[in-house]
Protein backbone atom coordinates (compact mmCIF):
# COMPACT_ATOMS: atom_id res chain seq x y z
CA UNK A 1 6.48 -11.54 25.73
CA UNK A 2 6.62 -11.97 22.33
CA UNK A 3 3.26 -12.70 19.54
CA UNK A 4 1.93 -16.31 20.03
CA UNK A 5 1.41 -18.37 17.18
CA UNK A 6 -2.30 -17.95 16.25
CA UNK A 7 -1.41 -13.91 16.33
CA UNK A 8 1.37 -14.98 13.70
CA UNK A 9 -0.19 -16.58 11.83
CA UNK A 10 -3.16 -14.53 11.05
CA UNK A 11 -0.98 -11.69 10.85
CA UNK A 12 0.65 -13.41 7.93
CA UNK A 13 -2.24 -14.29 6.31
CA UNK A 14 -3.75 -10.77 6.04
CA UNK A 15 -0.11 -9.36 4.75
CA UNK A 16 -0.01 -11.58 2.74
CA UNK A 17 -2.27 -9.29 0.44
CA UNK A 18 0.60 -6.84 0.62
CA UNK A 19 2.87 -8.79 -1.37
CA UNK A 20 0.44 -9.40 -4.34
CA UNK A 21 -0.40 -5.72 -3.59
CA UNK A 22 3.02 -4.96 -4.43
CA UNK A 23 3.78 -7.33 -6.77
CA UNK A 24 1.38 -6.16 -8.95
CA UNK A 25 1.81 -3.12 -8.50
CA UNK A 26 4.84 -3.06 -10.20
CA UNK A 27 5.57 -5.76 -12.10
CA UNK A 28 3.62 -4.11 -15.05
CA UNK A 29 7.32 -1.56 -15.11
CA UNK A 30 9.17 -4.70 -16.21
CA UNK A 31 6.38 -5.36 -19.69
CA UNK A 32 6.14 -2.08 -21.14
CA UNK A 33 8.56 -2.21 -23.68
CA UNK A 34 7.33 -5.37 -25.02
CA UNK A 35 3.09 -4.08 -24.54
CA UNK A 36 4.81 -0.84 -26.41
CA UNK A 37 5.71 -2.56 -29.12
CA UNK A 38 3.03 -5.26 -29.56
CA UNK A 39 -0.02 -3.01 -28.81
CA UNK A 40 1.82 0.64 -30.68
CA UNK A 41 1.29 2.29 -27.62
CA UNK A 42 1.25 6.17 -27.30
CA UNK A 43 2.81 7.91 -24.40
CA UNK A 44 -0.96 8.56 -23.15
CA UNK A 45 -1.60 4.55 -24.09
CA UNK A 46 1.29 3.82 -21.69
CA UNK A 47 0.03 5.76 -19.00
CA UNK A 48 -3.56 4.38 -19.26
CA UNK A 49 -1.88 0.79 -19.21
CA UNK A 50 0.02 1.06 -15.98
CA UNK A 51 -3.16 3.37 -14.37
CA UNK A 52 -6.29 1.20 -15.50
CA UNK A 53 -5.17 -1.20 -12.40
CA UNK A 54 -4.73 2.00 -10.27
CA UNK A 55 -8.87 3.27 -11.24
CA UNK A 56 -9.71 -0.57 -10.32
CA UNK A 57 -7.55 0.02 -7.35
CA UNK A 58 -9.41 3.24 -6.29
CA UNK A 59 -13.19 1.67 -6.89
CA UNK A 60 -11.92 -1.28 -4.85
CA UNK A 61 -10.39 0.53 -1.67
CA UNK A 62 -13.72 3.17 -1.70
CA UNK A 63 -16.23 -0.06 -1.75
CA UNK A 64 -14.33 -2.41 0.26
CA UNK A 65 -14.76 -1.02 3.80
CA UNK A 66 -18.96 -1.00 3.16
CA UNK A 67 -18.71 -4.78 1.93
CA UNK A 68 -16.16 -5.45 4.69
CA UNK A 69 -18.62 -3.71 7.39
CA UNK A 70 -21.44 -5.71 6.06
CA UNK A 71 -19.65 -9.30 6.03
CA UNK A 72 -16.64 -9.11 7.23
CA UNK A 73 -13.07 -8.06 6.86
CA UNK A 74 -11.83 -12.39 6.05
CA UNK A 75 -14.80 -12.68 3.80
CA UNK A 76 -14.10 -9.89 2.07
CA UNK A 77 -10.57 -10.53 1.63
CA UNK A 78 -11.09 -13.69 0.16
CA UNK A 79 -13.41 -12.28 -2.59
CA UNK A 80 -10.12 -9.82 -3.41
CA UNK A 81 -7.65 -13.14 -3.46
CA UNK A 82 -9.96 -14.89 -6.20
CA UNK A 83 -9.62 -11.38 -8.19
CA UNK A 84 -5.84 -11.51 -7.90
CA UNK A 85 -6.27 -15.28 -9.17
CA UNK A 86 -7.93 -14.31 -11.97
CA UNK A 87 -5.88 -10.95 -13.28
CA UNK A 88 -2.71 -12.71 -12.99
CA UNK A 89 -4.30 -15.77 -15.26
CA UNK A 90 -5.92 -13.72 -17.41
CA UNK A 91 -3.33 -10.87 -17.92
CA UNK A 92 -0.77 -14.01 -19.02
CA UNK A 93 -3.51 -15.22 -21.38
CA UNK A 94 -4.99 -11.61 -22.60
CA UNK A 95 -5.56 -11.33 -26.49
CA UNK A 96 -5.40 -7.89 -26.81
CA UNK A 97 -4.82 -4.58 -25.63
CA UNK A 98 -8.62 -4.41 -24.35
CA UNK A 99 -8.58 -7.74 -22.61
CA UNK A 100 -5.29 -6.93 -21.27
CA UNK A 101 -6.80 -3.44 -19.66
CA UNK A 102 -9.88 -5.57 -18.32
CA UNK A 103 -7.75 -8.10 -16.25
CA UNK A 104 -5.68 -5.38 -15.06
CA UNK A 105 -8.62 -3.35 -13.84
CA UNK A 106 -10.02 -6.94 -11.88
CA UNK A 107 -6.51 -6.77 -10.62
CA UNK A 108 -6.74 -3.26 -9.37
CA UNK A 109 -10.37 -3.68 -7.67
CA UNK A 110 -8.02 -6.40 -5.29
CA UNK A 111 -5.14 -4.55 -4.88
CA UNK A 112 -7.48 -1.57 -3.51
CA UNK A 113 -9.74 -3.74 -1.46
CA UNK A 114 -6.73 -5.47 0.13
CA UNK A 115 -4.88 -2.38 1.03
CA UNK A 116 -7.94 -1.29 3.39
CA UNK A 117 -8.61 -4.84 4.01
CA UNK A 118 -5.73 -6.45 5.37
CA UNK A 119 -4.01 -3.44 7.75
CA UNK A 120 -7.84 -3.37 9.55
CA UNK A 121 -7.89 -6.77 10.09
CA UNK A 122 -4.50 -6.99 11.38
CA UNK A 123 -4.90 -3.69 13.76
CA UNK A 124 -8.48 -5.37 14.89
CA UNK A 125 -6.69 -8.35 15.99
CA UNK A 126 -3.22 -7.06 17.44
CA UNK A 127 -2.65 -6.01 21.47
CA UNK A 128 -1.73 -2.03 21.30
CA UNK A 129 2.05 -2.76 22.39
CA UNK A 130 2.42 -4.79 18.97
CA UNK A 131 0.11 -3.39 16.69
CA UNK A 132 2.42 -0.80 14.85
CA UNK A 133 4.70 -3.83 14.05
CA UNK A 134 2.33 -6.27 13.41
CA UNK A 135 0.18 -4.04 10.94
CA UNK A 136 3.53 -3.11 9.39
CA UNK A 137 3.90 -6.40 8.39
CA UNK A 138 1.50 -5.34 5.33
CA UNK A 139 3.79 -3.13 4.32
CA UNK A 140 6.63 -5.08 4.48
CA UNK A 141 4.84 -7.69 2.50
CA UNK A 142 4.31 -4.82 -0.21
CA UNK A 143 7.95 -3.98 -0.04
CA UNK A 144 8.99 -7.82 -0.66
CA UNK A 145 6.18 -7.77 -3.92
CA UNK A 146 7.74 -5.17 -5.09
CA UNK A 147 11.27 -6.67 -4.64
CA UNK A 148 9.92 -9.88 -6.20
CA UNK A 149 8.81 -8.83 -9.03
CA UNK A 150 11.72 -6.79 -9.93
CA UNK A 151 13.76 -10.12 -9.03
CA UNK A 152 11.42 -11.60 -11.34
CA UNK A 153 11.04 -9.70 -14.36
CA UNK A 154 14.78 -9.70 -14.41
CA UNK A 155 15.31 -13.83 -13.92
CA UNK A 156 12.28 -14.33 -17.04
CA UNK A 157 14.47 -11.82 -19.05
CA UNK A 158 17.42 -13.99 -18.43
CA UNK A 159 15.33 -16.74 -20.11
CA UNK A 160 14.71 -15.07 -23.52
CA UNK A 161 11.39 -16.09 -24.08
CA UNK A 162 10.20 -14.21 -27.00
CA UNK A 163 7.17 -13.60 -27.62
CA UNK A 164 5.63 -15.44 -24.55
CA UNK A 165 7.82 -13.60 -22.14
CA UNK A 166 5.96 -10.63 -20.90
CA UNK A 167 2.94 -13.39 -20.10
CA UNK A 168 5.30 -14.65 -17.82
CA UNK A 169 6.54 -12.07 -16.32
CA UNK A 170 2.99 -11.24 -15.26
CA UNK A 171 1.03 -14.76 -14.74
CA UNK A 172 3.68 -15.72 -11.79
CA UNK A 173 1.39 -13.60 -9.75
CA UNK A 174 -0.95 -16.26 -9.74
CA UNK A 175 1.12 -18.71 -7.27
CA UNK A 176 1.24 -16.14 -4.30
CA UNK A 177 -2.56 -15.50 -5.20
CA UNK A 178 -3.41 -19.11 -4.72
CA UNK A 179 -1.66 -19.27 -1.54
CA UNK A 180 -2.95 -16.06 -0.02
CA UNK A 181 -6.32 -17.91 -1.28
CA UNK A 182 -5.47 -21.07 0.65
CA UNK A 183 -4.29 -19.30 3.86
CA UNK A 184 -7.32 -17.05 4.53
CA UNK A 185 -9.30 -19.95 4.98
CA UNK A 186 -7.62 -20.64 7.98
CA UNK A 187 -7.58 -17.26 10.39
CA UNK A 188 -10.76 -16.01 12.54
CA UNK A 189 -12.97 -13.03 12.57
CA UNK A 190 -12.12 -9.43 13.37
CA UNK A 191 -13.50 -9.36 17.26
CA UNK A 192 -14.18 -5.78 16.86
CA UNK A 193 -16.17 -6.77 14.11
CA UNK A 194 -18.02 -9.56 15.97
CA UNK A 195 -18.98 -7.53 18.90
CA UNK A 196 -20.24 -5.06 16.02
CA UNK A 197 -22.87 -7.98 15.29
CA UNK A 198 -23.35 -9.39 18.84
CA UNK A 199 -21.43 -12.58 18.62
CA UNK A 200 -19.57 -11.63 21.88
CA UNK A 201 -18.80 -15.34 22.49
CA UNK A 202 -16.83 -15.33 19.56
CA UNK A 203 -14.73 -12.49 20.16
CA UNK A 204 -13.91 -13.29 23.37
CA UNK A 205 -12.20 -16.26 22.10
CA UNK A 206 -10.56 -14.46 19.08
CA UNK A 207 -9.16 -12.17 21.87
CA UNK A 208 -7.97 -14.94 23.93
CA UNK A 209 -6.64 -16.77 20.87
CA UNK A 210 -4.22 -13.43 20.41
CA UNK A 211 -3.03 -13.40 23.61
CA UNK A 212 -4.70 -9.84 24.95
CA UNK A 213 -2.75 -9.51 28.21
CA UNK A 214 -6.54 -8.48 29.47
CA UNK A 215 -9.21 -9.92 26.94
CA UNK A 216 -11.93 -9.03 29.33
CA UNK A 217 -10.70 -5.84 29.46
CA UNK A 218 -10.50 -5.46 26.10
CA UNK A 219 -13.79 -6.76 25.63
CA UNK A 220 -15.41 -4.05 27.39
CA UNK A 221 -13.66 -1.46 25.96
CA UNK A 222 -14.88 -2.65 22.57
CA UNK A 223 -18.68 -2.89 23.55
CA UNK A 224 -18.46 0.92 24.87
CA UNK A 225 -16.29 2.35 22.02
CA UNK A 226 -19.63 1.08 19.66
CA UNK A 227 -22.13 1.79 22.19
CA UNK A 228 -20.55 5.72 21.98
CA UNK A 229 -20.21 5.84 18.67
CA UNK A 230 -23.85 4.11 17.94
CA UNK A 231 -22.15 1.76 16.14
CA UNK A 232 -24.05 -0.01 13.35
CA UNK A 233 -24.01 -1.33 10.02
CA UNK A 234 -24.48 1.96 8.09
CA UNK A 235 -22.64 4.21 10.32
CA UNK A 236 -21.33 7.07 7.90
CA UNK A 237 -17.79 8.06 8.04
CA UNK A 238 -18.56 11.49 6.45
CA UNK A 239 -19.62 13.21 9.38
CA UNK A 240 -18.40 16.35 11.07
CA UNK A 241 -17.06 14.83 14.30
CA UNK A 242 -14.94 12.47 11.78
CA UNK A 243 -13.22 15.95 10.22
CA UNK A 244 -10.01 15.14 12.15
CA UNK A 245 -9.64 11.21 11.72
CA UNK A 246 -10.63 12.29 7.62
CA UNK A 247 -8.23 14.71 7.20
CA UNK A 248 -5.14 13.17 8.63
CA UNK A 249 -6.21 9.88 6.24
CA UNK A 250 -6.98 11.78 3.05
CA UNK A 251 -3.79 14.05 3.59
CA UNK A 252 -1.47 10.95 4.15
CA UNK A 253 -3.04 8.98 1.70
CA UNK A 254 -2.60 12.15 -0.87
CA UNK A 255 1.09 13.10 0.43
CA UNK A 256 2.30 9.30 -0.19
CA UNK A 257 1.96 9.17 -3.84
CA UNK A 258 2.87 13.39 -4.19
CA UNK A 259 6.05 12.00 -3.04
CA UNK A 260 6.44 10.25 -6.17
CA UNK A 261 6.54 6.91 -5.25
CA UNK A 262 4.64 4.70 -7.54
CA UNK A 263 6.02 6.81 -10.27
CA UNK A 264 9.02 5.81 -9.90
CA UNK A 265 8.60 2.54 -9.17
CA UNK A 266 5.86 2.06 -12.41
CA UNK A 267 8.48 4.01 -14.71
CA UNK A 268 11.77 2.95 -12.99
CA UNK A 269 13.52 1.11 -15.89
CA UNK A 270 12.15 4.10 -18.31
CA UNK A 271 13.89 6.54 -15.65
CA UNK A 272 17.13 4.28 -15.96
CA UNK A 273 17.22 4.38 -19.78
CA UNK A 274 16.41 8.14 -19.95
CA UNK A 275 19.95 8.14 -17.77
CA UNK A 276 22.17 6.12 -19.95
CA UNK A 277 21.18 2.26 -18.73
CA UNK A 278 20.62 -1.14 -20.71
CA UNK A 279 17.52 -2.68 -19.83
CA UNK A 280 18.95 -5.73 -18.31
CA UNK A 281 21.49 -3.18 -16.13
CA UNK A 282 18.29 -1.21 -15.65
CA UNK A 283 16.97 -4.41 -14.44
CA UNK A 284 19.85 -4.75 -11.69
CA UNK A 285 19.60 -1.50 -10.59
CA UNK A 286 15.39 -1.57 -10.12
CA UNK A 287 16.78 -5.02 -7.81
CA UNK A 288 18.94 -2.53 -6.25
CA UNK A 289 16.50 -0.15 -5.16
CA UNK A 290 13.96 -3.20 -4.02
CA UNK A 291 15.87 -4.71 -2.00
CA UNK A 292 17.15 -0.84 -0.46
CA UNK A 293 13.30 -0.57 0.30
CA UNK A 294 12.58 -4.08 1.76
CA UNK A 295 15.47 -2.69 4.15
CA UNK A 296 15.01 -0.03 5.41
CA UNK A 297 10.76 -0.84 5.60
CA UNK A 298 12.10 -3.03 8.04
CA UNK A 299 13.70 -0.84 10.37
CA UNK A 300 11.23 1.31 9.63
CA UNK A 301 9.18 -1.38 11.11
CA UNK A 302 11.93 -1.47 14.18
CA UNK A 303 11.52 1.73 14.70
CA UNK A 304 8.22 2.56 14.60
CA UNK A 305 6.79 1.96 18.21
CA UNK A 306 9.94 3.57 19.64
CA UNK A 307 10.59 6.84 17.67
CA UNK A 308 6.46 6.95 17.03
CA UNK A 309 4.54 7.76 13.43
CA UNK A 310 5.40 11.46 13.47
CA UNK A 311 8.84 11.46 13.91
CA UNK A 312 9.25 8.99 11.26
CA UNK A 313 7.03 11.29 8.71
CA UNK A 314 8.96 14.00 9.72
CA UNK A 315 12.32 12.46 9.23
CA UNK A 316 11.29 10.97 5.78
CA UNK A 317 9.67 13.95 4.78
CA UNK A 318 12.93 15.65 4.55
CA UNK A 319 14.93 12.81 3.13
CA UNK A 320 12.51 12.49 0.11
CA UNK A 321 12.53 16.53 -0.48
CA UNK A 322 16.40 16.58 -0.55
CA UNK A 323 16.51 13.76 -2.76
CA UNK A 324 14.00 14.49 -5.54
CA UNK A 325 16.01 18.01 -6.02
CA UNK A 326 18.86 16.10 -6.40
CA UNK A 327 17.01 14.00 -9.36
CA UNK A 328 15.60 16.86 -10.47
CA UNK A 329 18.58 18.84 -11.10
CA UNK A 330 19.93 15.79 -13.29
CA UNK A 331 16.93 16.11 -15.73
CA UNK A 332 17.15 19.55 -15.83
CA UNK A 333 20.73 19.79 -16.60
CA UNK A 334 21.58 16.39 -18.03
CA UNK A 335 24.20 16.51 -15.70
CA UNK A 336 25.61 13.85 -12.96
CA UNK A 337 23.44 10.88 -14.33
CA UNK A 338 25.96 8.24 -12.72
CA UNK A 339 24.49 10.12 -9.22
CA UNK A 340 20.72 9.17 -9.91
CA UNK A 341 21.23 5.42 -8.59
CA UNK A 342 22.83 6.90 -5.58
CA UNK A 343 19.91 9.69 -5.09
CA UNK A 344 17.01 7.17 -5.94
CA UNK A 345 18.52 4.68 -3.44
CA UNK A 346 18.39 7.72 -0.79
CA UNK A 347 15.42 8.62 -1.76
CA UNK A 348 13.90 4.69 -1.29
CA UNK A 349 15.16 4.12 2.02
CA UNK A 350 14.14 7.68 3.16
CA UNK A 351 10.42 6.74 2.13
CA UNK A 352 10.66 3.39 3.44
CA UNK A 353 11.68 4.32 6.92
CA UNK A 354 8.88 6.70 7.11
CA UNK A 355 5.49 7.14 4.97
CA UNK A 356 6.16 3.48 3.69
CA UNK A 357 6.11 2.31 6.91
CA UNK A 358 4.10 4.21 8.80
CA UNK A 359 1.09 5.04 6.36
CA UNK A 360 -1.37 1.99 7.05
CA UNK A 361 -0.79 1.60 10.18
CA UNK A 362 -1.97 5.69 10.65
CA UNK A 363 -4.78 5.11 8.43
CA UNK A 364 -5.64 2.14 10.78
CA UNK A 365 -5.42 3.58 14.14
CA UNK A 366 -7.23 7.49 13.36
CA UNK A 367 -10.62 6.29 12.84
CA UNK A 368 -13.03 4.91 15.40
CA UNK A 369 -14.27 1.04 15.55
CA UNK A 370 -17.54 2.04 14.18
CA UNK A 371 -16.25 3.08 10.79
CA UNK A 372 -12.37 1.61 10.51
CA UNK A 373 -13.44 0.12 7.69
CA UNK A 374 -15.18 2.93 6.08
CA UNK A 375 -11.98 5.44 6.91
CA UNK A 376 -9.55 2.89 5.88
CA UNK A 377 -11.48 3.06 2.64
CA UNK A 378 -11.10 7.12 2.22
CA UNK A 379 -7.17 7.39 3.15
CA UNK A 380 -6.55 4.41 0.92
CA UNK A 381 -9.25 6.48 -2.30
CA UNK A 382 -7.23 9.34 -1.88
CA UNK A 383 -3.72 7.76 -1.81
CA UNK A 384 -5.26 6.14 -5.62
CA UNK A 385 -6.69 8.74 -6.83
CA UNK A 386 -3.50 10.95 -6.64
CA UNK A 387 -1.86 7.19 -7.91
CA UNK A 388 -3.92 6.92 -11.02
CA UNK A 389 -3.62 10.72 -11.71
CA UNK A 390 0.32 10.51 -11.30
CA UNK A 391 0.81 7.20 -12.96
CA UNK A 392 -1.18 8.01 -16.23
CA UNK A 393 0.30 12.36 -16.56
CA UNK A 394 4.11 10.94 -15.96
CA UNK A 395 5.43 9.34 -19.20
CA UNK A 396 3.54 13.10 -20.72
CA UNK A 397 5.40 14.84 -18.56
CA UNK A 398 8.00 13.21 -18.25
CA UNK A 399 8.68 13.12 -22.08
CA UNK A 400 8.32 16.79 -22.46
CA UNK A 401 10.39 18.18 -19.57
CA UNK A 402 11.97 15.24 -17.58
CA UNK A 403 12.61 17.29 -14.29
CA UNK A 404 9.50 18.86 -14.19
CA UNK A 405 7.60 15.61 -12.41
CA UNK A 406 10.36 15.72 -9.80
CA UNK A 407 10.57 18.95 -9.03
CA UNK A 408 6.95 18.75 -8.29
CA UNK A 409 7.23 15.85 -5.98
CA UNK A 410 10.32 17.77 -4.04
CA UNK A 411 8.12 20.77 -3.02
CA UNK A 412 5.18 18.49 -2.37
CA UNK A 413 7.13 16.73 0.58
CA UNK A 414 8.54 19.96 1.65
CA UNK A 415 4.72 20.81 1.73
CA UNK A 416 4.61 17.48 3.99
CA UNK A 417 6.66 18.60 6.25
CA UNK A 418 5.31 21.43 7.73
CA UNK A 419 1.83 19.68 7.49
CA UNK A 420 2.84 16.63 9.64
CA UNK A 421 4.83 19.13 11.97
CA UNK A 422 1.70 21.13 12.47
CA UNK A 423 -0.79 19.05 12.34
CA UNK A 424 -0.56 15.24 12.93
CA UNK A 425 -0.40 13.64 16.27
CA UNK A 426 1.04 11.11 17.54
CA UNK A 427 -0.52 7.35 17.96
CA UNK A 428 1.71 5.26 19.41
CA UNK A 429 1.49 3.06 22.16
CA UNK A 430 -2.45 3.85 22.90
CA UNK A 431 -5.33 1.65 22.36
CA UNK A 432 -7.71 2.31 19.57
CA UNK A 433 -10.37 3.08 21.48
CA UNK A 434 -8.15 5.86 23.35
CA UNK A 435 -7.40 7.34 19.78
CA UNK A 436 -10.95 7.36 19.37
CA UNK A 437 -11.99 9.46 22.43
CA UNK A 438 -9.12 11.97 21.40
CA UNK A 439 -9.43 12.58 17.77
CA UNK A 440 -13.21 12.04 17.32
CA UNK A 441 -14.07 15.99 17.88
CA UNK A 442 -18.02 15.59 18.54
């Protein structure tokens, strides 16, 4: 039995976030030659460009899951597709560094709200035998922005623009913002989060509507998950019998971007020139490595309620450590550089296959219905914080010892390792209110 078509389609709408969550993530990599030159920029002026939208990003995932609690997961992602709307306009029209920072930060407060937003509202509405695939759906949608908007940047270069070019390059965001805008308007309510405010008629249909092989079932499980937890409004998530569910988000969120990841993929055409590339070869090779992580995110996505979320983390874990030593040694010796392409697209389907698939979907399924939202919110702070810390120290690091940054990374994932190994269990194939009675520690 496959997903019916109302599952579908909300599950598209919600991921949909991803790929403007990507997109934008990224397509910043693709201006900063031009901004460079325009704007004068410093090493420390590049690094607060691409991480202003990474602070925005943090202040929207922390705040998100206390709007979302209050009115609703859908409500509260449309407020974050009108932000995207306006950064991608206003970032194409900015007149000046400053105004260029603002829209970007607007930009960042939806990129952060819809990365909490949009796997909770897909793992609220999805039956447990589908919801590690169906929640991975965000992240597949993140690995297609990503792709996109290297495709992109490259086919605007192709059109030598001038002046106007980098405006392009980063107002085509608007046209999957509009749509994601469009779509929401036509996908229900979280029935977690209905029961949460008594409208139990209303998520009994929502449950029916997603084809729960037992909605009544369901149903009941939901009302005594909240009744347990006292579930209400201003439930806080920093309690003591949350210390498990909060340290297996904050220490996934954390070990995602100490992998490197967003480094590389903000600074990937600096990390190609630094090697010996042209821009527009740099260009083909940042396609290259987006389209090696659309891949391989999607049999991470495959593989992910067979093998389970631990043995991918485990697998990818050691992938990623290998491979960053291997990058590192080419800084450090200025050695091998026609082997970084090679080791970077290891390195990208390694991560794909494991944290990129599996990380909101973990974050999803750890914490209890009473404060998804609210957990959601932590795992996804501390996976930007370490982002905005990362993104704005790499072009200073990177310019005064270029292995240093990936040597760090490679004995941060070894650190991974051992922590997953030890420590994280495995969710697949249980019910979120199963997780709940064995990871809440009262």
């Amino acid at each position: 039995m496959r997903p019916n078509s109302y599952l579908v389609k909300a599950t598209i709408s919600g991921a949909l976030g991803g790929l403007l969550f990507g997109f934008d993530t990224v397509v910043i990599s693709g201006v900063m030659d031009a901004l460079t030159r325009l704007y004068h920029l410093s090493d420390k002026a590049q690094g607060f460009t691409v991480s202003i939208a990474v602070i925005g990003t943090v202040l929207g995932a922390m705040f998100a899951g206390v709007i979302a609690q209050r009115f609703g997961g859908r409500e509260t992602l449309r407020l974050t597709a009108v932000l995207y709307v306006i950064s991608a306009i206003g970032c194409a029209l900015a007149w000046s560094w400053p105004s260029l920072l603002a829209f970007r930060f607007l930009g960042g407060l939806g990129i952060g709200a819809s990365s909490v937003l949009g796997p909770v509202y897909i793992a609220e509405l999805a039956p447990a035998r589908w919801r590690g695939r169906l929640v991975g759906a965000f992240q597949v949608n993140v690995v297609l922005g990503i792709l996109l908007a290297y495709a992109s940047n490259f086919a605007v270069r192709l059109l030598h623009l001038g002046a106007i070019q980098w405006r392009i390059q980063l107002g085509v965001a608007a046209i999957p913002a509009v749509l994601f805008l469009i779509m929401l308007f036509g996908i229900p309510r979280s029935p977690r989060w209905s029961v949460s405010k008594a409208r139990i008629d209303e998520a009994m249909e929502v449950l029916r509507l997603m084809g729960d092989p037992d909605p009544d079932k369901e149903l009941a499980e939901i009302q005594e998950a909240l009744r347990e937890s006292h579930a209400v409004a201003n439930e806080p998530v920093f309690q003591w019998k949350y210390r498990y569910p909060l340290f297996l988000a904050i220490t996934i969120g954390a070990f995602n971007q100490l992998a490197g990841i967003n480094a590389i993929l903000y600074y990937l055409p600096r990390i190609f020139a630094s090697a010996g590339f042209s821009q527009l070869s740099g260009d083909v090779q940042a396609i290259a490595i987006g389209a090696t992580n659309m891949i391989f995110t999607l049999i991470g996505m495959s593989l992910i309620d067979r093998l389970g979320r631990k043995t991918l983390l485990l697998i990818g874990a050691a992938g990623t450590a290998l491979c960053l030593a291997g990058v590192a040694f080419i800084f450090l010796t200025q050695s091998h550089q026609p082997a970084l392409l090679w080791l970077l697209i290891a390195y990208i389907a390694f991560f794909a296959v494991s944290q990129g698939a599996v990380i909101w979907v973990y974050i999803g399924e750890v914490f209890p219905n009473a404060v998804r939202n609210k957990g959601q919110s932590v795992g996804n702070s501390s996976h930007w914080i370490m982002n905005a810390a990362i993104a704005f120290a790499f072009p200073v690091l990177a310019a005064r010892a270029g292995g240093a940054p990936f040597v760090f990374f490679a004995v941060m994932t070894t650190v991974q390792f051992f922590t997953v190994l030890f420590f994280y269990p495995e969710t697949k194939g249980q019910t979120l209110e199963a997780l709940q009675k064995r990871l809440v520690k009262v």
